[in-house]
N, C-alpha and C. Protein backbone atom coordinates (compact mmCIF):
# COMPACT_ATOMS: atom_id res chain seq x y z
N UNK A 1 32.42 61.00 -31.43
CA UNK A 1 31.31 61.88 -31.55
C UNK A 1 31.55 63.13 -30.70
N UNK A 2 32.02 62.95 -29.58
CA UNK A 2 31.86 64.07 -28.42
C UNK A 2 33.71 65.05 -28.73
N UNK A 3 34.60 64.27 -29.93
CA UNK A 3 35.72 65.03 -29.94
C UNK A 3 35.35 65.46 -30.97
N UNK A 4 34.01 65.41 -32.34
CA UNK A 4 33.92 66.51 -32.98
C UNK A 4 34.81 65.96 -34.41
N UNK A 5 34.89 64.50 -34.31
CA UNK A 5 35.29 64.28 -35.52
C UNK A 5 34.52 64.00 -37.31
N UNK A 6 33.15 63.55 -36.65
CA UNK A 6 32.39 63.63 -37.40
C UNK A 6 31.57 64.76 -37.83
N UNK A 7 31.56 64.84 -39.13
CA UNK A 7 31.13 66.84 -39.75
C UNK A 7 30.46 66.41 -40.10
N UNK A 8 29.66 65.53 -40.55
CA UNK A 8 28.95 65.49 -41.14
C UNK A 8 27.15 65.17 -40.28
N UNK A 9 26.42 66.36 -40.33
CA UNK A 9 25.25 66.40 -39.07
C UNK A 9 24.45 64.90 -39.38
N UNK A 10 24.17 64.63 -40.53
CA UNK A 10 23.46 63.37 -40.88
C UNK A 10 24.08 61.96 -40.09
N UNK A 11 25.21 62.11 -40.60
CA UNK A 11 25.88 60.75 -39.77
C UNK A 11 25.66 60.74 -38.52
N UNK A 12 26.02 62.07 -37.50
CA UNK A 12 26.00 62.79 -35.65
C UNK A 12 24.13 62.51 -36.07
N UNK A 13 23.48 62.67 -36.37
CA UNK A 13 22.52 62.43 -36.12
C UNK A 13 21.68 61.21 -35.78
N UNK A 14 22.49 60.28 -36.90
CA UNK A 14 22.17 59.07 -37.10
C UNK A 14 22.65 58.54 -36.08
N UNK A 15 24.01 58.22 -35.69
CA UNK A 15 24.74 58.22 -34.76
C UNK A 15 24.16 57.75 -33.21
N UNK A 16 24.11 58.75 -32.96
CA UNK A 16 23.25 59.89 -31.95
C UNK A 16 21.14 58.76 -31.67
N UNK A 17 20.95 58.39 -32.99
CA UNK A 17 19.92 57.24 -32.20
C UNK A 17 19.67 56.43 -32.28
N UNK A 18 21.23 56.03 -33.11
CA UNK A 18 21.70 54.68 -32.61
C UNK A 18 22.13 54.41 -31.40
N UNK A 19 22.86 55.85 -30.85
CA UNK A 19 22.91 55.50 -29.35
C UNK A 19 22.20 55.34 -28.38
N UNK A 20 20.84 55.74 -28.67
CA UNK A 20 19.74 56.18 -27.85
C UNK A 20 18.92 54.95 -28.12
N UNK A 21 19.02 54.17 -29.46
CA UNK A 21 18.55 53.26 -29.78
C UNK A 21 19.04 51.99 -28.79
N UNK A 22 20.80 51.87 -28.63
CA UNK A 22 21.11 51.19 -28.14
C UNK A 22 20.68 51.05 -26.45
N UNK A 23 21.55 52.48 -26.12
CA UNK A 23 20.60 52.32 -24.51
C UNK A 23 19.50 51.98 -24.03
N UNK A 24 18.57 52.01 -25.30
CA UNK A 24 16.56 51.65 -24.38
C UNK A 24 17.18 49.74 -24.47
N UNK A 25 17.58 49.68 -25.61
CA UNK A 25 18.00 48.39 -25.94
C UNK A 25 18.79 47.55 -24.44
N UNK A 26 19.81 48.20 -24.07
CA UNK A 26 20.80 47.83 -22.82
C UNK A 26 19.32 48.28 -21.68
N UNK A 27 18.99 48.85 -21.65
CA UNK A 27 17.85 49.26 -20.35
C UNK A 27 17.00 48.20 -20.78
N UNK A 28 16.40 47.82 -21.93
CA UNK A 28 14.95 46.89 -21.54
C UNK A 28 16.16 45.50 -21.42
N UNK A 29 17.17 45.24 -22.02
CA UNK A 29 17.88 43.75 -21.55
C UNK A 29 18.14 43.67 -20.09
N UNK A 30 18.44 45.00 -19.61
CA UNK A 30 18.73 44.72 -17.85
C UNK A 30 17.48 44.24 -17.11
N UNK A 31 16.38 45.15 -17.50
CA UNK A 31 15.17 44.77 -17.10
C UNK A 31 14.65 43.02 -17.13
N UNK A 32 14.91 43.49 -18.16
CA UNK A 32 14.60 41.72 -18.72
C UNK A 32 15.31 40.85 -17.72
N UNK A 33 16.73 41.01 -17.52
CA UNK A 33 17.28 40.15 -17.03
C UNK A 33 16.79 40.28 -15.45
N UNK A 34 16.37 41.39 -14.75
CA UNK A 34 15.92 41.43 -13.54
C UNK A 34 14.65 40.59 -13.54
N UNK A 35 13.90 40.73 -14.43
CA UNK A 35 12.88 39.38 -14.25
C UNK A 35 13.09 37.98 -14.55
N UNK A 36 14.01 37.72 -15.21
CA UNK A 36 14.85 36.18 -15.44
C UNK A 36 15.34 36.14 -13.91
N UNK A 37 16.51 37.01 -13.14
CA UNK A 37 16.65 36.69 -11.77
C UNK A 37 15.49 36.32 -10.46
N UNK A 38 14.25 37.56 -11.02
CA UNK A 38 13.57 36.93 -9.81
C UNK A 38 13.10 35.40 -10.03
N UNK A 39 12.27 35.27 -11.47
CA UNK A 39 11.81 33.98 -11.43
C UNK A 39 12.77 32.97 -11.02
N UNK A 40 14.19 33.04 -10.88
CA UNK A 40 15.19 32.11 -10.74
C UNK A 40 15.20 31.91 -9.14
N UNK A 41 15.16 33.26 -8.93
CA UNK A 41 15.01 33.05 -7.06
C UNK A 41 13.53 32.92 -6.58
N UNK A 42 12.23 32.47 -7.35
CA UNK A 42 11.24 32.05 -7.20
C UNK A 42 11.40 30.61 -7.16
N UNK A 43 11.73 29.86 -8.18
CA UNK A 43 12.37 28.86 -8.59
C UNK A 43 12.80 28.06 -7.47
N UNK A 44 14.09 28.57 -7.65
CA UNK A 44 14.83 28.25 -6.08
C UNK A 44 13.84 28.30 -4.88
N UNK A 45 13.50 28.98 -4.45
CA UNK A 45 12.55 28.91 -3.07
C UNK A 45 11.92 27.53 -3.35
N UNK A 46 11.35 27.53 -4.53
CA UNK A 46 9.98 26.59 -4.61
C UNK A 46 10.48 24.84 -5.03
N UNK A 47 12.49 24.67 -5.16
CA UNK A 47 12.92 23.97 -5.13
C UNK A 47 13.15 23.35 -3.92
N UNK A 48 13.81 23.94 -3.21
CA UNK A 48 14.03 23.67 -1.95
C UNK A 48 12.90 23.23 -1.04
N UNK A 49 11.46 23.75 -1.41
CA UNK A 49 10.76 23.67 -0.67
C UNK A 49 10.50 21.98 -1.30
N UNK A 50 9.82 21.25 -2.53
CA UNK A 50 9.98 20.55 -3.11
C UNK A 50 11.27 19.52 -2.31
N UNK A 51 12.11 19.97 -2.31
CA UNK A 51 13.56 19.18 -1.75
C UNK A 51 13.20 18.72 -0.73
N UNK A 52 12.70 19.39 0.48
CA UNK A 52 12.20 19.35 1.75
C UNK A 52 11.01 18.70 2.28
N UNK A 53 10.04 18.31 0.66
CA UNK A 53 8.92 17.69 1.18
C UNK A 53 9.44 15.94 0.57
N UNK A 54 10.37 16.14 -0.37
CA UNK A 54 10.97 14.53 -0.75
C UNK A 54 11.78 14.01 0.03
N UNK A 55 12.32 14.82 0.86
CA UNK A 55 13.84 14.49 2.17
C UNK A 55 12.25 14.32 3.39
N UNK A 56 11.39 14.51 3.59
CA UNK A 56 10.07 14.30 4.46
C UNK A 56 9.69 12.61 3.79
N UNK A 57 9.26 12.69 2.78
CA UNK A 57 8.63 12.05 2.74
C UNK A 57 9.24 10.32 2.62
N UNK A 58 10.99 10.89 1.89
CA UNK A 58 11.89 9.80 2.52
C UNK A 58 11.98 9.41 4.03
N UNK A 59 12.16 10.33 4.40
CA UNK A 59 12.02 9.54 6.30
C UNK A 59 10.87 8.58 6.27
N UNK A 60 9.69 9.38 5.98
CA UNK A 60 8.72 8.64 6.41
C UNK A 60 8.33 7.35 5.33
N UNK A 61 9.08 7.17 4.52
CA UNK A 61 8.81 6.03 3.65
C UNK A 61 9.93 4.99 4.20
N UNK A 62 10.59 5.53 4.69
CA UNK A 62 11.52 4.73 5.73
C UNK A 62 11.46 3.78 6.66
N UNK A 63 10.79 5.28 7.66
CA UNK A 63 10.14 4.55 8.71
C UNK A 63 8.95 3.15 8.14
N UNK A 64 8.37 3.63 7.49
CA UNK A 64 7.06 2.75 7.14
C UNK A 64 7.63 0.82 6.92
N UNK A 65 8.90 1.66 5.91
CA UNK A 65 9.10 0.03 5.51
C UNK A 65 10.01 -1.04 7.19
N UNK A 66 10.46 0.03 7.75
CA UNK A 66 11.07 -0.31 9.18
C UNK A 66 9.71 -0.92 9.81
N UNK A 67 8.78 -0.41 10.04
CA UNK A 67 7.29 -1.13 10.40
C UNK A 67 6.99 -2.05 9.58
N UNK A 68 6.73 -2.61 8.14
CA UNK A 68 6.53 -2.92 7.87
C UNK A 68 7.20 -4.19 8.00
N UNK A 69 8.39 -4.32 8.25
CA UNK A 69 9.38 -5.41 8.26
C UNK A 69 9.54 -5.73 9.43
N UNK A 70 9.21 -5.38 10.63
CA UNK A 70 8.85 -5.39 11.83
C UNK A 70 7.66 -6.60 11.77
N UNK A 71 6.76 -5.63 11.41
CA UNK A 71 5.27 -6.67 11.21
C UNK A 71 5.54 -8.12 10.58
N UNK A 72 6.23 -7.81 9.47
CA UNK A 72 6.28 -9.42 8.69
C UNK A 72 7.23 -10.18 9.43
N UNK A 73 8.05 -9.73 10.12
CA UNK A 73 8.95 -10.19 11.04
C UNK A 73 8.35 -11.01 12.21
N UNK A 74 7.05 -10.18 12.62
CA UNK A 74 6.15 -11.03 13.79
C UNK A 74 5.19 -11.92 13.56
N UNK A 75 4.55 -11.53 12.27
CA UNK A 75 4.09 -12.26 11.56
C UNK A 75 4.35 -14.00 11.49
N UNK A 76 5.54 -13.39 10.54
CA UNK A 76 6.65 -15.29 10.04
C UNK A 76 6.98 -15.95 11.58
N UNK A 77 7.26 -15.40 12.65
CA UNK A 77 7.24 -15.88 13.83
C UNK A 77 5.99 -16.56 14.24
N UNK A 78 4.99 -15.67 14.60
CA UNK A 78 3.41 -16.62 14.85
C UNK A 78 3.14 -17.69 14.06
N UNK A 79 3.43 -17.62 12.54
CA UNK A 79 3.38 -18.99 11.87
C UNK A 79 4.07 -19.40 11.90
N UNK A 80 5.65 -19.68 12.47
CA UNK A 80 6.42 -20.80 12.98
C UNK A 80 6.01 -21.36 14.05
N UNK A 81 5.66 -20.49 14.92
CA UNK A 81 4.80 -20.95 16.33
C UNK A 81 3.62 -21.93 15.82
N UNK A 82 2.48 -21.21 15.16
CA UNK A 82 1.53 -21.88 14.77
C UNK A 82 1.64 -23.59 13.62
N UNK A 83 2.68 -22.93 13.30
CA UNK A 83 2.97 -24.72 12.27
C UNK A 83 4.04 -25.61 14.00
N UNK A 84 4.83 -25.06 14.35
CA UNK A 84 5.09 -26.14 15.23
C UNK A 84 4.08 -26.69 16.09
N UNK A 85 3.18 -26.04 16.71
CA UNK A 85 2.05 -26.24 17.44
C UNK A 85 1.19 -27.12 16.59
N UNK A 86 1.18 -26.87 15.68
CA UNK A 86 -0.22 -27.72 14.50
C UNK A 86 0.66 -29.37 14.59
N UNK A 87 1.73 -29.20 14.30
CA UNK A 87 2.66 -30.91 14.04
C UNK A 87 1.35 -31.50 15.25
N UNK A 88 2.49 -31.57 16.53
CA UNK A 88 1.69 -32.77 16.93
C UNK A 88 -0.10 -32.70 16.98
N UNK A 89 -0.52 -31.40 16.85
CA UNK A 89 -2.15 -31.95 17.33
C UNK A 89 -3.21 -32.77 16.11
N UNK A 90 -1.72 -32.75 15.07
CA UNK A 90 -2.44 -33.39 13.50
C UNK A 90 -1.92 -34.86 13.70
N UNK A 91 -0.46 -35.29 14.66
CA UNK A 91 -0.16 -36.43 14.44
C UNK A 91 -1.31 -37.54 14.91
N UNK A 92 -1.46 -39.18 14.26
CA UNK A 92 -2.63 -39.97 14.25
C UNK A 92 -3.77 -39.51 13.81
N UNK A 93 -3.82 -38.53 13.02
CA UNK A 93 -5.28 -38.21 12.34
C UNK A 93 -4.76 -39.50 10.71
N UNK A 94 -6.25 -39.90 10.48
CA UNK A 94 -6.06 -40.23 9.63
C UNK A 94 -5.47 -39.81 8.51
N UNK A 95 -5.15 -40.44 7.21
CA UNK A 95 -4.50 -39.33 5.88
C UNK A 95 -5.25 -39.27 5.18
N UNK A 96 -6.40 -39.70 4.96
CA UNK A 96 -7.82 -39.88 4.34
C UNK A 96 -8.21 -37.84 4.90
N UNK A 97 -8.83 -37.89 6.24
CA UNK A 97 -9.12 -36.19 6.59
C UNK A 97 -8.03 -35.19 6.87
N UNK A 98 -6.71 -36.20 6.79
CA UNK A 98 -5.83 -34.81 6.77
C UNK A 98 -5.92 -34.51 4.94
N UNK A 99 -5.90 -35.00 4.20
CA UNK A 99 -6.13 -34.57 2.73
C UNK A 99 -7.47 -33.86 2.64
N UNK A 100 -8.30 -34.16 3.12
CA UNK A 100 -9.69 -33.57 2.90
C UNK A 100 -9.21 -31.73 3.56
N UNK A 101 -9.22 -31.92 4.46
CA UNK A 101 -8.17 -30.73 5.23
C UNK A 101 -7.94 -29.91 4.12
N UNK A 102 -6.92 -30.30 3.96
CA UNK A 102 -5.58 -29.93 3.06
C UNK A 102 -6.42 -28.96 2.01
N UNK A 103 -7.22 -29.93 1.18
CA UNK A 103 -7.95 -30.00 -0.02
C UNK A 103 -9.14 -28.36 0.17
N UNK A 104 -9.80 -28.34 1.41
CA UNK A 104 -10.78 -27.54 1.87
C UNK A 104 -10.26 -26.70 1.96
N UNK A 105 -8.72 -26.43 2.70
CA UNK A 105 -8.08 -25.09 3.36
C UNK A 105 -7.49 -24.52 1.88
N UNK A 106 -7.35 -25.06 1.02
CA UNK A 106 -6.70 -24.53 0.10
C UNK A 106 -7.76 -23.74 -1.03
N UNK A 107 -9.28 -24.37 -0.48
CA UNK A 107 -10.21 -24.28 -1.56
C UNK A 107 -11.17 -22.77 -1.08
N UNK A 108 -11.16 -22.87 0.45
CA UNK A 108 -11.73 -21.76 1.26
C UNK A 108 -10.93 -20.42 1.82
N UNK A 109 -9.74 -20.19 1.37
CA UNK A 109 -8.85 -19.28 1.43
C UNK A 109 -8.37 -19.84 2.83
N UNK A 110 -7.60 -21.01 3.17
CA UNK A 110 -6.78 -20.71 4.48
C UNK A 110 -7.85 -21.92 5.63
N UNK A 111 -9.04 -21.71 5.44
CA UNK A 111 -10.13 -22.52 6.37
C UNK A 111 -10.75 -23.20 5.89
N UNK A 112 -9.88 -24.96 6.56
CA UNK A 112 -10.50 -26.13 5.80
C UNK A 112 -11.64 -26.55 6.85
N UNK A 113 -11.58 -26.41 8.25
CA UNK A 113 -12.25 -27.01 9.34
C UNK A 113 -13.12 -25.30 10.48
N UNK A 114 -13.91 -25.24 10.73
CA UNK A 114 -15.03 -24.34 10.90
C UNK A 114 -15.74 -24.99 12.17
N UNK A 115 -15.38 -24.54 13.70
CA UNK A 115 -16.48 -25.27 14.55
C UNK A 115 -17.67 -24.71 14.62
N UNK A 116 -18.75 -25.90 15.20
CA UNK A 116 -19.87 -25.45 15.10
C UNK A 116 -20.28 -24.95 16.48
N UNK A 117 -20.80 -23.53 16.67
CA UNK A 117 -20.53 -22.67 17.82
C UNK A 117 -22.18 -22.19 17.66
N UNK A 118 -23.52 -22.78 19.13
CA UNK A 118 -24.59 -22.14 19.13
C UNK A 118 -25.09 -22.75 18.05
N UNK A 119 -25.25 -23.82 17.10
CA UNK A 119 -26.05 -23.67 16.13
C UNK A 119 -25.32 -23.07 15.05
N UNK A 120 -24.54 -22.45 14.84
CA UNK A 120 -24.43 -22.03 13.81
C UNK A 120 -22.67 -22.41 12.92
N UNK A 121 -22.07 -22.68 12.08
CA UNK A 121 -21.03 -22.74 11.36
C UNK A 121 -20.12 -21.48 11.26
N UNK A 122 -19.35 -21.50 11.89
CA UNK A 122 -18.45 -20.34 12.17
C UNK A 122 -17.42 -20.52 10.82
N UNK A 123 -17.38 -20.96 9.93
CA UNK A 123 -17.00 -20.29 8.71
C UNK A 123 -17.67 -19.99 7.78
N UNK A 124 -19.09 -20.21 7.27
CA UNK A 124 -20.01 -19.54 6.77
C UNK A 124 -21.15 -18.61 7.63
N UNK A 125 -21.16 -18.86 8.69
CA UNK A 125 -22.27 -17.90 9.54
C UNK A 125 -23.22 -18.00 9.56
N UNK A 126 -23.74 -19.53 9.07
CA UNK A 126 -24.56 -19.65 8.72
C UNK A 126 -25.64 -20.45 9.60
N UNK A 127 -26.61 -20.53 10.10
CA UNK A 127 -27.51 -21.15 11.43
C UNK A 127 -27.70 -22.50 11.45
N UNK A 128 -27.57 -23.22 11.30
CA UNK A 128 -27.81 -24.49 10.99
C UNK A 128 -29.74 -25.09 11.48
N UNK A 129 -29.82 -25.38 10.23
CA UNK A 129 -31.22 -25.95 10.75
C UNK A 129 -32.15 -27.10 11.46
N UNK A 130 -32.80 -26.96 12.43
CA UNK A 130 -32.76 -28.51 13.44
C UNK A 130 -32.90 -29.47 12.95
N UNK A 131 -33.24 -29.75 11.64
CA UNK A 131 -33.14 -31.58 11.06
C UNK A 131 -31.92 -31.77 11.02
N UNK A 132 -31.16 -30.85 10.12
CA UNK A 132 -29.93 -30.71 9.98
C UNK A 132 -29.15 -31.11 11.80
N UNK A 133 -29.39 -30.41 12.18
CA UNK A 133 -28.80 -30.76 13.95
C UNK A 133 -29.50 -31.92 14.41
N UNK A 134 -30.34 -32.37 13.97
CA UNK A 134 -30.45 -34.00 14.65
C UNK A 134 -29.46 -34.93 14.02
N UNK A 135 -29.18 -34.17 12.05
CA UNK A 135 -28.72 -35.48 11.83
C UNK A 135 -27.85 -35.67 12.47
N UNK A 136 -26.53 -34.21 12.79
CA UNK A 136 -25.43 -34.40 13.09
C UNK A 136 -25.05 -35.34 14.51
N UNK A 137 -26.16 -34.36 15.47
CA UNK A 137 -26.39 -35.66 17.14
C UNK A 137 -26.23 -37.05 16.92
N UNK A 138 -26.91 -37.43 15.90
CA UNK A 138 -27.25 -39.17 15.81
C UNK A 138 -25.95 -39.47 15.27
N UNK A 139 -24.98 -39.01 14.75
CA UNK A 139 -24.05 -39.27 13.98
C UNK A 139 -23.11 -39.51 15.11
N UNK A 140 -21.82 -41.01 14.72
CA UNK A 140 -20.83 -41.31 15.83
C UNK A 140 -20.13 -39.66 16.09
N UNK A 141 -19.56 -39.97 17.18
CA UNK A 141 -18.45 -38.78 17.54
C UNK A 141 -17.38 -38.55 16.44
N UNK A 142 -16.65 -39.80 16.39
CA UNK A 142 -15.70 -39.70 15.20
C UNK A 142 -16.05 -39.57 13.95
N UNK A 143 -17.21 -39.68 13.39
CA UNK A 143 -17.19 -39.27 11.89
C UNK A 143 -16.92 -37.78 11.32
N UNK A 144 -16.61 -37.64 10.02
CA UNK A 144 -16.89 -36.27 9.71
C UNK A 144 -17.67 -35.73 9.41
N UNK A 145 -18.04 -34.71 9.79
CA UNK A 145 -19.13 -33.71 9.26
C UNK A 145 -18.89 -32.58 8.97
N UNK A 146 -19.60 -32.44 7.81
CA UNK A 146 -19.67 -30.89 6.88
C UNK A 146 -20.55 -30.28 7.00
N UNK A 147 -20.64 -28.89 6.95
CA UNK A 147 -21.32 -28.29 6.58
C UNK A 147 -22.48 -28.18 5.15
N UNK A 148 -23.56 -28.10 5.46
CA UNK A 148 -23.85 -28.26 3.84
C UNK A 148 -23.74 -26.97 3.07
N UNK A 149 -23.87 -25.82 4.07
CA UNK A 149 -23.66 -24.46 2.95
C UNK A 149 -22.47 -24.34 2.43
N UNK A 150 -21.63 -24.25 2.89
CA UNK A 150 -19.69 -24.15 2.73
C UNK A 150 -18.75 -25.33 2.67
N UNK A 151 -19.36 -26.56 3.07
CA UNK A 151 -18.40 -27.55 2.64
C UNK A 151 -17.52 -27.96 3.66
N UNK A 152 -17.88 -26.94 4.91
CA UNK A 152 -16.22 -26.97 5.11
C UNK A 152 -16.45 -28.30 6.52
N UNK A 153 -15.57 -28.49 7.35
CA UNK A 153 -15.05 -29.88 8.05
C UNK A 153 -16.11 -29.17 9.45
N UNK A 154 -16.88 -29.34 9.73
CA UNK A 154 -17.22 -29.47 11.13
C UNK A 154 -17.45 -29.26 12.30
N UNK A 155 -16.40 -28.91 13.42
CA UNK A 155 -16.18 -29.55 14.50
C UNK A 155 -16.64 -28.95 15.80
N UNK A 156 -17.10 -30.14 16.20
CA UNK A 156 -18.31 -30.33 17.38
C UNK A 156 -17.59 -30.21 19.12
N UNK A 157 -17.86 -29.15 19.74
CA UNK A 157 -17.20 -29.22 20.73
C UNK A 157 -18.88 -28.77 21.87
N UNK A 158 -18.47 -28.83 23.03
CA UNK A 158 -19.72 -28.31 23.69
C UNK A 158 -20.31 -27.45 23.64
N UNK A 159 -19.97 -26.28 22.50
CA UNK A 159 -21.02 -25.02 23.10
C UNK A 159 -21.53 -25.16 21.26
N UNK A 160 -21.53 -26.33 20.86
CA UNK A 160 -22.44 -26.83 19.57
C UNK A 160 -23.33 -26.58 19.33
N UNK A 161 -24.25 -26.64 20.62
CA UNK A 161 -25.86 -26.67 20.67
C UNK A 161 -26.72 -28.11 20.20
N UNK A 162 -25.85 -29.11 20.49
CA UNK A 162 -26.45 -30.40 20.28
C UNK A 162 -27.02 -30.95 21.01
């Protein structure tokens, strides 16, 4: 175009905005692409930041289960303690109330036997009423006694209220 080979003004014309055509064309693609870059380095920021709260929240899901396994760790210990301790203070009980036991603790979530503390049944909470507390007085030492609200086993020590 610029050495003057084309004579013909129609073609140089045409030419001419096609070129002009092309450049807005190359100018709005650069543009364009300058807003494809920022959102990319928006992106990015807001990855990293993202990255930084999952690399957080790994530690601390970490730590947690490190506590957590800690706990069950002290846990399974107290109930080894607590089942060796239970052996002998169950040995010579009859097998007649160690089944009743058994039968209650499994039926009351965990609490087959409930002492009676003040009058009242320390696994239902419940007050016990004075006929009810005579019967239990008149009753031998060794028998069992239940509760009548909860079912559950009993047991009579001095601060009973008998």
């Amino acid at each position: 175009m610029d050495q003057g080979l084309i004579t013909n003004p129609k073609d140089l014309e045409r030419m001419q905005h096609e070129l002009e055509s092309l450049e807005r064309r190359i100018s709005s693609l650069e543009d364009d692409e300058l807003e494809v870059m920022e959102k990319i380095e928006e992106a990015q920021k807001e990855l990293s930041q993202y990255e930084a709260m999952v690399a957080e929240t790994d530690e601390r899901l970490t730590a947690l289960a490190v506590a957590r396994d800690e706990k069950v760790a002290a846990i399974d210990e107290q109930l080894q303690d607590l089942a060796a301790r239970r052996g002998p203070a169950g040995e010579g009980l009859p097998d007649d109330l160690v089944a009743l036991y058994q039968r209650l603790r499994e039926q009351k979530g965990g609490v087959g036997a409930a002492a009676l503390r003040a009058r009242t049944c320390t696994g239902c909470q419940l007050t016990l009423d004075s006929v009810e507390l005579s019967r239990i007085k008149a009753l031998p030492e060794d028998e069992v006694v239940r509760c009548e609200e909860c079912n559950r086993i009993l047991v009579r020590t001095s601060e009973s209220g008998l």
